[in-house]
Protein backbone atom coordinates (compact mmCIF):
# COMPACT_ATOMS: atom_id res chain seq x y z
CA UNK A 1 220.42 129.03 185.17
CA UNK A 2 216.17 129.12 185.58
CA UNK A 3 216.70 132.53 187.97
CA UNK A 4 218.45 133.97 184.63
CA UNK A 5 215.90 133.09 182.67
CA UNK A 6 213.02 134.31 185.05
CA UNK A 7 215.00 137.50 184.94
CA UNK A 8 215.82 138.07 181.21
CA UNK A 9 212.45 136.96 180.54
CA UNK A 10 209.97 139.25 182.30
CA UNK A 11 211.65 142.36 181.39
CA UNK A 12 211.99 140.87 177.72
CA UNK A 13 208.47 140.17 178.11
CA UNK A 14 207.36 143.44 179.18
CA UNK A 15 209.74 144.94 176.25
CA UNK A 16 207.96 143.01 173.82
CA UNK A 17 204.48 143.36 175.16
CA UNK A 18 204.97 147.07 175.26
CA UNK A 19 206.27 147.13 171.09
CA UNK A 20 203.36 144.78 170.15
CA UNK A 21 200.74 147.65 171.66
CA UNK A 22 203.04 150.76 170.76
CA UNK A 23 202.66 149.37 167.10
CA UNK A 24 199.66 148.45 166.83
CA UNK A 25 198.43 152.06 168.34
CA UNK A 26 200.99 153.45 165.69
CA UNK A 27 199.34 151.43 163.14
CA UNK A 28 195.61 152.45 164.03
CA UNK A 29 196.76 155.68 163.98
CA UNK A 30 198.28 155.59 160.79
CA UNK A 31 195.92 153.75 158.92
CA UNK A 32 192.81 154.75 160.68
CA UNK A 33 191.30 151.56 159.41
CA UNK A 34 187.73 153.14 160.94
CA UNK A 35 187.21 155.24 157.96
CA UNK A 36 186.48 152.56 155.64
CA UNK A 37 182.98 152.20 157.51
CA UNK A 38 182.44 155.83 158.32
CA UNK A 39 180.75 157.77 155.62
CA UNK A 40 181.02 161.71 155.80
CA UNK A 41 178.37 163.33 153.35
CA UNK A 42 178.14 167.01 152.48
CA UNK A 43 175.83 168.89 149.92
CA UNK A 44 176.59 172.23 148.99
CA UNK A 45 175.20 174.07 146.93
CA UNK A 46 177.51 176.15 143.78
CA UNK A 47 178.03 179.80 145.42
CA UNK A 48 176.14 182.63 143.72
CA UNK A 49 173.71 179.96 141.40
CA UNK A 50 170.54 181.59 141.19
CA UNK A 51 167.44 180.76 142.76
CA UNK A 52 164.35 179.96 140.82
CA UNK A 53 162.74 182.61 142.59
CA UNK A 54 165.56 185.05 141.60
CA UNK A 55 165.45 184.32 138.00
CA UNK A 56 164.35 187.44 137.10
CA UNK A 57 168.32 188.89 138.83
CA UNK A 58 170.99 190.83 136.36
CA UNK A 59 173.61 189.18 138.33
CA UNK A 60 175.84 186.89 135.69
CA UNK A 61 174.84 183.20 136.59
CA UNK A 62 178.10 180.71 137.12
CA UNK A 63 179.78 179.46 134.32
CA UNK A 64 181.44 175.86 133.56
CA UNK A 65 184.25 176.14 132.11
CA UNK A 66 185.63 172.71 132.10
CA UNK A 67 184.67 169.04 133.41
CA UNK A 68 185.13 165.80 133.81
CA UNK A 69 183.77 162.26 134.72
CA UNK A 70 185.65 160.73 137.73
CA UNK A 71 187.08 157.17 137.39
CA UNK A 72 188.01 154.36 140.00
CA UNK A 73 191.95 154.28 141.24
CA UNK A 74 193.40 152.61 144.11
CA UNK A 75 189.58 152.66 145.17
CA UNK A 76 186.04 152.97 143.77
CA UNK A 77 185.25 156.30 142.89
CA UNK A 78 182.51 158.13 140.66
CA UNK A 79 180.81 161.78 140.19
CA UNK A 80 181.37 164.47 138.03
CA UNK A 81 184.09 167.37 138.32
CA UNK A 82 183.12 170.62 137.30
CA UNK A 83 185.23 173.65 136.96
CA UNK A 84 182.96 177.15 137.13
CA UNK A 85 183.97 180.68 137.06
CA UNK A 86 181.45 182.29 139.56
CA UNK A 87 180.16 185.59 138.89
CA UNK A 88 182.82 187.55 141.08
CA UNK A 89 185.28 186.30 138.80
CA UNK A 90 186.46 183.82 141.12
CA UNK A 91 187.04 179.94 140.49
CA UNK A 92 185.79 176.93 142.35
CA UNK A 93 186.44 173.13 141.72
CA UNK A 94 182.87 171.57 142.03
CA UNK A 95 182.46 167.35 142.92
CA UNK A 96 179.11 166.50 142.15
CA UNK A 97 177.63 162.98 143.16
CA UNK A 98 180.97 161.94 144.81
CA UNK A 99 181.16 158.61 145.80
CA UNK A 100 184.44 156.97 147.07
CA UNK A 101 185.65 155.34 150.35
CA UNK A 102 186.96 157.81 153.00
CA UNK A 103 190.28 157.84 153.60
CA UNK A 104 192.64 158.89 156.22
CA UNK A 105 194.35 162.22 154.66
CA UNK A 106 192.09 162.83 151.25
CA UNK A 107 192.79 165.80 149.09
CA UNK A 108 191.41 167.58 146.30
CA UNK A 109 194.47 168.24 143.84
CA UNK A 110 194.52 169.61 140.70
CA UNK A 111 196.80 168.77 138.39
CA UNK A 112 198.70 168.38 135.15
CA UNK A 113 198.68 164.49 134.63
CA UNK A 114 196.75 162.81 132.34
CA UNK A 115 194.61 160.37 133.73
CA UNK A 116 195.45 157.09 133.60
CA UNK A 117 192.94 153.78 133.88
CA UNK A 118 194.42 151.07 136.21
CA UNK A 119 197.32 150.87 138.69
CA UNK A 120 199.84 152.75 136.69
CA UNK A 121 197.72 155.59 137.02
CA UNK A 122 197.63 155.49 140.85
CA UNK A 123 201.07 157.86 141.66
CA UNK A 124 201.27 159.79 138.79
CA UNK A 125 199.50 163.15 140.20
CA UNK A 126 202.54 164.04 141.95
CA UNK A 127 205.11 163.83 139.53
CA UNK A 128 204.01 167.12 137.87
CA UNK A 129 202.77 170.72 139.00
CA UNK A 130 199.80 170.00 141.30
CA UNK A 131 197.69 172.68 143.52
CA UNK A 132 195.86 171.57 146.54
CA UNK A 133 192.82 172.74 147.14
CA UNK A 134 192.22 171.47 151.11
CA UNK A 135 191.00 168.57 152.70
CA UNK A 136 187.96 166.55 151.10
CA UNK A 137 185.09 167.82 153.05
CA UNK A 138 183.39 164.16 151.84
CA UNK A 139 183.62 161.18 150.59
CA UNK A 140 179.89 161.67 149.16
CA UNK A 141 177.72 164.34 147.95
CA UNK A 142 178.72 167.76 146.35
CA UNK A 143 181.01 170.16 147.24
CA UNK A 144 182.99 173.08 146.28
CA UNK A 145 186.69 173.80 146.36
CA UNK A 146 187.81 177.54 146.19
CA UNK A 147 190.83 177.54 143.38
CA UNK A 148 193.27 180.61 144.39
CA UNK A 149 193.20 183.83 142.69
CA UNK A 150 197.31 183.27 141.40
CA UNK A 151 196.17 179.55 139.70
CA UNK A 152 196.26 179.91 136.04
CA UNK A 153 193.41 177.06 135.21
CA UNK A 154 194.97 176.84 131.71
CA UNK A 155 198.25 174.80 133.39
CA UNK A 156 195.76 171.90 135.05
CA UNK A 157 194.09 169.29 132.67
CA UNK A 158 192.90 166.69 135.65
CA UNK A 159 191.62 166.79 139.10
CA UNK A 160 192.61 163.89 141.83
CA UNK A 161 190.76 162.82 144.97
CA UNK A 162 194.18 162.39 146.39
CA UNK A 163 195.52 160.30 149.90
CA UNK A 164 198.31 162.50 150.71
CA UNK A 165 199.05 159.65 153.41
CA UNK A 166 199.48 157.17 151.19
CA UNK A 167 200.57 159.05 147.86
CA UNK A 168 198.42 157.60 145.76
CA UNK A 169 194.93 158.61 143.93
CA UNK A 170 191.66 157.64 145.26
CA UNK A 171 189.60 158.56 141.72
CA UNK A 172 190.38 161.17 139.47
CA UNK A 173 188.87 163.18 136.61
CA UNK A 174 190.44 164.59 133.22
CA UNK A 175 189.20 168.07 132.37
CA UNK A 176 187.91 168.58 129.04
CA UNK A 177 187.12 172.40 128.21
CA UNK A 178 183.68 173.34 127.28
């Protein structure tokens, strides 16, 4: 009966051994619980604002259409959302003074959910139309996110710092036109 034993158990062993790790990679992986000390800050400026020293250029200087203070979901989150209509016409979402924790698969959504204070406003950004507009370049600073030509801005009232991982909002802004 013990040479049973000393056989079932060292392959069991090794079995279990070898689930505990593969998890625990898995769960590294999937989590990426680095992040959470990692900060990745980027400052861009708004494409085609004017200089100082070109104040005295005919070209049409960007214009904000629409914005919106950014509040705290599943984690802390602040800055200010600007939408602008460049001088080419063109669109770009615009996070000024982010601040928020990074996250493993963040996204810059915009969408047609009211924003919600609290947990129940955590999933809703899905639920509706959304358009993403890439990967968050930062957790902190400013940035700009291109909005395609075929969006009609008209159909979007919020914008989400969004953890397509995890399906739920990081921070999020409603729009109000200006």
């Amino acid at each position: 009966m013990g040479r049973v034993r000393k056989v079932l158990g060292r392959p069991l062993g090794i079995g279990l051994l070898v689930l505990v790790v593969a998890a625990g990679g898995f769960g590294l992986y999937w989590f990426q619980p680095w992040k959470l000390w990692q900060d990745q800050t980027v400052e861009e400026a708004l494409p085609g604002a004017v200089e100082p020293a070109d104040a005295s250029s005919s070209a049409p200087a960007p214009k904000t259409l629409a914005r919106g203070e950014l509040i705290s979901h599943e984690h802390a989150t602040s800055g200010t959302v600007r939408v602008v209509r460049l001088a080419d016409g063109s669109h770009v979402v615009r996070l000024e003074k982010l601040d928020t924790s990074n996250g493993p698969d963040l996204r810059v959504w915009l969408t047609d959910a009211p924003v919600k204070k609290g947990p129940g406003g955590w999933r809703v950004f899905d639920d509706g139309e959304h358009v993403s507009l890439g990967k968050l370049k930062g957790n902190k600073g400013s940035q700009n996110y291109v909005v395609p030509n075929d969006v009609d801005l008209s159909r979007y009232s919020s914008v989400s710092i969004w953890c397509d991982r995890f399906d739920v909002s990081f921070g999020a802004a409603e729009l109000a036109r200006v």
